[in-house]
Protein backbone atom coordinates (compact mmCIF):
# COMPACT_ATOMS: atom_id res chain seq x y z
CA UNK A 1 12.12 -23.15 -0.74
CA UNK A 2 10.61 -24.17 -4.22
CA UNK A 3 7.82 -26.04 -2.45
CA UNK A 4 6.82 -23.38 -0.22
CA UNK A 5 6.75 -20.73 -3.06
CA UNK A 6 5.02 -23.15 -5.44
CA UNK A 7 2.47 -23.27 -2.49
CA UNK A 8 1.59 -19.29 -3.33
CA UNK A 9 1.36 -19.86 -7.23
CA UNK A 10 -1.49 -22.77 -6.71
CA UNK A 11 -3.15 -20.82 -4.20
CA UNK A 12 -6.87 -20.46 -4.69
CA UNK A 13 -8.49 -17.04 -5.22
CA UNK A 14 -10.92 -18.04 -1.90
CA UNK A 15 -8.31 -18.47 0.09
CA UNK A 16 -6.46 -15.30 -1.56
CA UNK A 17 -9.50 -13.16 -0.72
CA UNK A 18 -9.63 -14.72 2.74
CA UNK A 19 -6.11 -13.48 3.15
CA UNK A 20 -6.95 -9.82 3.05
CA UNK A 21 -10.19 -10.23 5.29
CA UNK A 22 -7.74 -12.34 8.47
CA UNK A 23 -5.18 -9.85 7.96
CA UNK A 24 -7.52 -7.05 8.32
CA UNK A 25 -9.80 -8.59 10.94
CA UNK A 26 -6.37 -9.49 13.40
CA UNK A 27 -4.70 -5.62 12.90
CA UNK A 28 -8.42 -4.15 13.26
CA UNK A 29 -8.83 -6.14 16.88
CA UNK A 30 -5.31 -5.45 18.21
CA UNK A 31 -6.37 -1.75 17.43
CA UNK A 32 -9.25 -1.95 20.62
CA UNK A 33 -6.27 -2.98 22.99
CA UNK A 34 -3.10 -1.55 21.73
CA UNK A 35 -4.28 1.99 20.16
CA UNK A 36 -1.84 4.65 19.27
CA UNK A 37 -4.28 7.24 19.46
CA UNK A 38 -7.72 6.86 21.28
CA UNK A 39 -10.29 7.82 18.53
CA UNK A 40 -13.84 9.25 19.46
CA UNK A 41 -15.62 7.64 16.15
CA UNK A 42 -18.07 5.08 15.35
CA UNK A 43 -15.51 1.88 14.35
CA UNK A 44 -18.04 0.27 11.82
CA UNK A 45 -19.08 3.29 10.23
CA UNK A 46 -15.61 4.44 9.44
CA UNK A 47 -14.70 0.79 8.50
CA UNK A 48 -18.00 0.75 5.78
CA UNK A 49 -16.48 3.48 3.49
CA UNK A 50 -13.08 1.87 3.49
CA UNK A 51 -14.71 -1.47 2.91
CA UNK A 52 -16.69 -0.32 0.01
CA UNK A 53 -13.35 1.12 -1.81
CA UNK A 54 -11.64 -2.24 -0.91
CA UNK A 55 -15.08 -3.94 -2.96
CA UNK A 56 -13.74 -2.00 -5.95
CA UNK A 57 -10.29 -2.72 -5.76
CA UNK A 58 -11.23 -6.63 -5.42
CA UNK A 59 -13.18 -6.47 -8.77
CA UNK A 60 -9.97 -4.48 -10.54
CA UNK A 61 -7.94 -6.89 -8.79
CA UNK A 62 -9.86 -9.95 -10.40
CA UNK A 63 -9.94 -8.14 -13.88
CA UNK A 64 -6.30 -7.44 -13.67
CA UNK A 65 -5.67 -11.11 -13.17
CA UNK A 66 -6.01 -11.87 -16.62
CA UNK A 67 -3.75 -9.69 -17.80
CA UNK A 68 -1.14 -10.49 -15.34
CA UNK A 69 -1.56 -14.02 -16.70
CA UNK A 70 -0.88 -13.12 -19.88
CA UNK A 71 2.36 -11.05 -18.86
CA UNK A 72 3.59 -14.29 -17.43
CA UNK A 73 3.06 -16.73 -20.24
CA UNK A 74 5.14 -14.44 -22.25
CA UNK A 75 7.48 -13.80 -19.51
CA UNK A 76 7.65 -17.55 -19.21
CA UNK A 77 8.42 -18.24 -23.35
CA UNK A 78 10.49 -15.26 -24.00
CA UNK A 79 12.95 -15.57 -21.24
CA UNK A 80 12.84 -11.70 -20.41
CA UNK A 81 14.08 -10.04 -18.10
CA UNK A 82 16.72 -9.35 -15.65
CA UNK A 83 17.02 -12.64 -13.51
CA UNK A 84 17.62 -14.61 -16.51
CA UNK A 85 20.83 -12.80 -17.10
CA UNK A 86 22.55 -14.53 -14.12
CA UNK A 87 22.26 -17.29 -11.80
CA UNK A 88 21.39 -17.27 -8.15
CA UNK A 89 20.33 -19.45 -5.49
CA UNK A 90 16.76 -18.80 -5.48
CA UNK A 91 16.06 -16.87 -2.04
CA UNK A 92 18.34 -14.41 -3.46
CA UNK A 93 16.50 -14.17 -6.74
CA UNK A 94 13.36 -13.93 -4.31
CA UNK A 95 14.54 -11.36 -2.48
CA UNK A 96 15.97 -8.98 -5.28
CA UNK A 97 12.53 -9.36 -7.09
CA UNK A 98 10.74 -8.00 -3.88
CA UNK A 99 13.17 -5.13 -3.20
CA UNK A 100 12.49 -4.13 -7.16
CA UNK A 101 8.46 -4.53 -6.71
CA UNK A 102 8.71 -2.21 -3.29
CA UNK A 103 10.63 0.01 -5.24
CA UNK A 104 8.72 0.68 -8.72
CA UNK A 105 5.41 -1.12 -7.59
CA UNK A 106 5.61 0.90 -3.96
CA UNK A 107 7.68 4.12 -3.36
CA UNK A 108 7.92 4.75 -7.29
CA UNK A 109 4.18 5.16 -7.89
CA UNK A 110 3.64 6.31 -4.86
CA UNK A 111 6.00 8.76 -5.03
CA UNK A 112 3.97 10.28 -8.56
CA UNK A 113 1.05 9.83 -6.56
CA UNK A 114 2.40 12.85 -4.92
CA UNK A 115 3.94 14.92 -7.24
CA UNK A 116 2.00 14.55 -10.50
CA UNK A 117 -1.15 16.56 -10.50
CA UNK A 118 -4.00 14.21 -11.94
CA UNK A 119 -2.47 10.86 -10.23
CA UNK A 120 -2.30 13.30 -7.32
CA UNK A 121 -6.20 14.34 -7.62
CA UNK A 122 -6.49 10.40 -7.22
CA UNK A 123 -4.68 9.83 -4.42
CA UNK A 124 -6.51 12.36 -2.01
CA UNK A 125 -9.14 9.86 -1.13
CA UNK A 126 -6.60 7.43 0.88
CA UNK A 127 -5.62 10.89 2.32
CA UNK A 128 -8.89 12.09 2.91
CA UNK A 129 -8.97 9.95 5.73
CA UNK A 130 -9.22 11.56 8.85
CA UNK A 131 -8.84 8.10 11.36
CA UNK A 132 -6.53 6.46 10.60
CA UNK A 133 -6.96 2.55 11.05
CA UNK A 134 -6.10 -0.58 9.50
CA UNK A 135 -9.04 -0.38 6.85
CA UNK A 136 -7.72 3.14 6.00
CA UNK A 137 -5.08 0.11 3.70
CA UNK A 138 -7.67 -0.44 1.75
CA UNK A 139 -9.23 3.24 0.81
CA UNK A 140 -7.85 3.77 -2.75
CA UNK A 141 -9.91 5.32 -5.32
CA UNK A 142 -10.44 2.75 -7.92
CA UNK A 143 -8.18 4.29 -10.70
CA UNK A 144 -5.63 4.98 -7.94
CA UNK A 145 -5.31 0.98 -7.54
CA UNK A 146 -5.37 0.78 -11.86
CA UNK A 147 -2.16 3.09 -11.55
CA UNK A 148 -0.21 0.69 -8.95
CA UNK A 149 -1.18 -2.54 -10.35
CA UNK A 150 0.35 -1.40 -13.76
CA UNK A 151 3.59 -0.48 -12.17
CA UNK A 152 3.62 -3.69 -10.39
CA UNK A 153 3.41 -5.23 -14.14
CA UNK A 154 6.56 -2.89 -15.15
CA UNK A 155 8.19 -4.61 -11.76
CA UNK A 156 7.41 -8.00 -12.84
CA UNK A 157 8.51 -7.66 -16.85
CA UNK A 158 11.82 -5.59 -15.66
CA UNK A 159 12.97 -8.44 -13.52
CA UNK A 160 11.24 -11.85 -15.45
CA UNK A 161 10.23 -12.93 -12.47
CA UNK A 162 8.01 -16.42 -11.78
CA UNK A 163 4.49 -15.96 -10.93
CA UNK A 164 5.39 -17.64 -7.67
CA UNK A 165 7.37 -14.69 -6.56
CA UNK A 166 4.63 -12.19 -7.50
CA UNK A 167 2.00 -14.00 -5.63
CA UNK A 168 4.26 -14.27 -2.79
CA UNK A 169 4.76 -10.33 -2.77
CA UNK A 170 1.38 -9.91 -3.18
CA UNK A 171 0.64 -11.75 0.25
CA UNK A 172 3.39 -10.27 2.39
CA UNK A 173 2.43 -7.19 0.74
CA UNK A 174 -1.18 -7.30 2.59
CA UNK A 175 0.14 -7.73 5.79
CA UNK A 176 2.66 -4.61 5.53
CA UNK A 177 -0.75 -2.64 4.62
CA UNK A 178 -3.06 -3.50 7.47
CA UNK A 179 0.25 -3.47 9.75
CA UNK A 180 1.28 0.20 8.72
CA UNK A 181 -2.27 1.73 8.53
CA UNK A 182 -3.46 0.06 11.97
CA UNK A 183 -3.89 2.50 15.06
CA UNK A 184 -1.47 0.12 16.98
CA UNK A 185 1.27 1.39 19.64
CA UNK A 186 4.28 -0.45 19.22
CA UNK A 187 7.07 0.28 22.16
CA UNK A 188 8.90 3.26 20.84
CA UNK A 189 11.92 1.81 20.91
CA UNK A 190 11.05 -1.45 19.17
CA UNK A 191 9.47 0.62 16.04
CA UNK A 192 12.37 2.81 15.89
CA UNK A 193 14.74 -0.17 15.47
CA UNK A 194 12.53 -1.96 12.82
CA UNK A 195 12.36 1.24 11.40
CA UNK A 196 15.80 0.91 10.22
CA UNK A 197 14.67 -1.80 7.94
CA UNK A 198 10.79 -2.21 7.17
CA UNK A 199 8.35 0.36 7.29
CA UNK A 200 6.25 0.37 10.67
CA UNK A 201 3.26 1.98 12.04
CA UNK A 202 4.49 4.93 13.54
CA UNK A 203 6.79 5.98 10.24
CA UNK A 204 4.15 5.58 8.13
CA UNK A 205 1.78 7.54 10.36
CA UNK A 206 3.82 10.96 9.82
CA UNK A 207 2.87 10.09 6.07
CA UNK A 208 -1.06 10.80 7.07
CA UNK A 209 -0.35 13.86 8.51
CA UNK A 210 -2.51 16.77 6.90
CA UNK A 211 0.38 19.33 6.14
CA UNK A 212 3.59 19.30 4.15
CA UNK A 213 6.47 18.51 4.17
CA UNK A 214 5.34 14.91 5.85
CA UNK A 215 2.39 14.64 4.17
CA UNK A 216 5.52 14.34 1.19
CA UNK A 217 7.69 11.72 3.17
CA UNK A 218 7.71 8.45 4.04
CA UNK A 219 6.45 6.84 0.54
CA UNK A 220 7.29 3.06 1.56
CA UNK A 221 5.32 0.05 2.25
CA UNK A 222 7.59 -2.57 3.06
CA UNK A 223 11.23 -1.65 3.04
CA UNK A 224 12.03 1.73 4.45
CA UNK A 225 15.51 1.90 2.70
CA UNK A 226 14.06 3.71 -0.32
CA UNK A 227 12.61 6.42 1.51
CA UNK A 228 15.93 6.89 3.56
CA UNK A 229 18.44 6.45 0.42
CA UNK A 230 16.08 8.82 -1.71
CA UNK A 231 15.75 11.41 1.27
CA UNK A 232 11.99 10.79 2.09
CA UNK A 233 12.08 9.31 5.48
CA UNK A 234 11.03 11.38 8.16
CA UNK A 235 10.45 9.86 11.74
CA UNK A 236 9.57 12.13 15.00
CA UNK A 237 6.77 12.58 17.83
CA UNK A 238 3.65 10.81 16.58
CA UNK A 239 1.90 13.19 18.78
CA UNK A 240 1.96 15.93 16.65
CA UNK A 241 0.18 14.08 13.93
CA UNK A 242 -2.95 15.40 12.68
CA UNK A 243 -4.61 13.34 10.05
CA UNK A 244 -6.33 14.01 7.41
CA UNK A 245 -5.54 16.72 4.36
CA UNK A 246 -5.70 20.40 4.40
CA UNK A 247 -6.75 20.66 1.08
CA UNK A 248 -10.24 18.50 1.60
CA UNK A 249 -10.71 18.10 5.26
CA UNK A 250 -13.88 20.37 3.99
CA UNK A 251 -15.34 16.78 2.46
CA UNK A 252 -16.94 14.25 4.34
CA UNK A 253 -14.27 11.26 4.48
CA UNK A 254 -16.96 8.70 4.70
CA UNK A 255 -19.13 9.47 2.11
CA UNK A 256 -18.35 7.11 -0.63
CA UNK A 257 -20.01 9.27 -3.30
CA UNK A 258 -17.98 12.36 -2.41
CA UNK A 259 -14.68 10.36 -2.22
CA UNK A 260 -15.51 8.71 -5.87
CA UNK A 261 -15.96 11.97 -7.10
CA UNK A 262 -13.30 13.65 -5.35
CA UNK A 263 -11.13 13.41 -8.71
CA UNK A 264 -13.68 15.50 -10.47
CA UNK A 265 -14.47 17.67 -7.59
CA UNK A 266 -13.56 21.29 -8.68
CA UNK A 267 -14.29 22.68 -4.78
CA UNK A 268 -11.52 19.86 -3.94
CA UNK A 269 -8.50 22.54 -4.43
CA UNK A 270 -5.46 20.71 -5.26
CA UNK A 271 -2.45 22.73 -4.21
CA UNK A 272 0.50 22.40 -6.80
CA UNK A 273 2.51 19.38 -5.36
């Protein structure tokens, strides 16, 4: 077990960045044969607006490296945190440092996202999106990515975990993206089930939708236990899905300009959330 997470903390950055382009590349195919809904758009234009925002979040992502190397070397002399307060076989240690990160570095944000006005104003780009694919995972305005990436800091300094573990969340954390966001059909009875336990396409769909209250549900990206122990987790007929938002369905969704400034965007009425 120690040799396959050690594998994820010498990982090169190439290889890293490689990661999110396979991931996205295999979910963005399987969308041309297995497509929930049959969109009338043009594929690579949508994909260039998304792919621009996922630029931006790369650069953060490479600046925010340095501090999360910092937070470890003191992590790593100071002993903090919570899984230095007991012992555990290390899978279980593992596993109870990815159910904190979903939680704080996840639903938690995510869930302000929502409900607190300015993070809020943020997070309309990745709902501005009004076809949903796989490279609608990557359409975060670049503060909105800023905002997660520090709670995923608090996750990490709250539980002391190795930079092994992180790393390792980080990459199964890509694949729950591009696997939620893709416009895949999954047999109805087979997401249902895994619904139970990880997020899947079709729950996380009813998240996209353009009205409340299930624009307001939903808020997982892994585990779906949060949203159903917190009251969140709605699941129906994907059918009656419209995506998109209300509130700026007025903007063009793949303008990158008008999504940047979207924020700032007075005619962008945010409704009180």
């Amino acid at each position: 077990m120690q040799q396959f997470l050690d594998f994820f903390e010498t990982m090169p950055v190439w290889m890293k960045a490689g990661w999110v382009f396979i991931v996205l590349a295999i979910f963005w195919i399987l969308e041309g044969y297995y497509s929930l809904v049959k969109f009338n758009y043009k594929k690579w234009g949508h994909a260039k607006t998304n792919l621009i925002l996922l630029a931006f979040v790369m650069i953060i992502n490479s600046i925010f490296g340095l501090a999360t190397v910092g937070v470890f070397l003191w992590l790593e002399e100071s002993n903090f945190g919570l899984l230095h307060l007991f012992e555990a076989a290390i899978w279980i240690e593992l596993l109870a440092s990815l159910l904190v990160l979903d939680l704080i570095a996840q639903y938690g944000v995510h869930y302000l996202l929502h409900k607190v006005p300015w993070m809020w104003r943020l997070h309309i780009v990745h709902h501005s999106d009004k076809h949903v694919d796989a490279t609608t995972g990557t359409r975060h305005h670049p503060l909105d990515f800023v905002i997660r990436e520090s709670f995923a800091l608090v996750a990490v300094i709250i539980m002391g975990m190795p930079i092994a573990f992180y790393f390792f969340y980080r990459i199964l954390s890509v694949v729950f993206t591009y696997f939620t966001h893709a416009n895949i059909s999954l047999p109805g009875s087979l997401d249902k089930l895994l619904s139970y336990v990880i997020v899947t396409p079709n729950m996380h769909k009813f998240h996209h939708h353009n009205t409340l209250p299930w624009t307001d549900s939903n808020y997982g990206n892994m585990f779906s236990i949060w949203d159903r122990l917190f009251g969140t987790f709605v699941y129906g007929d994907t059918k009656k899905i419209v995506y998109g938002l209300d509130i700026s369905d007025h903007t063009d969704d793949q303008n990158i300009g008008v999504q940047l400034g979207i924020p700032f965007n007075k005619n962008v009425i945010s409704k009180p959330r």
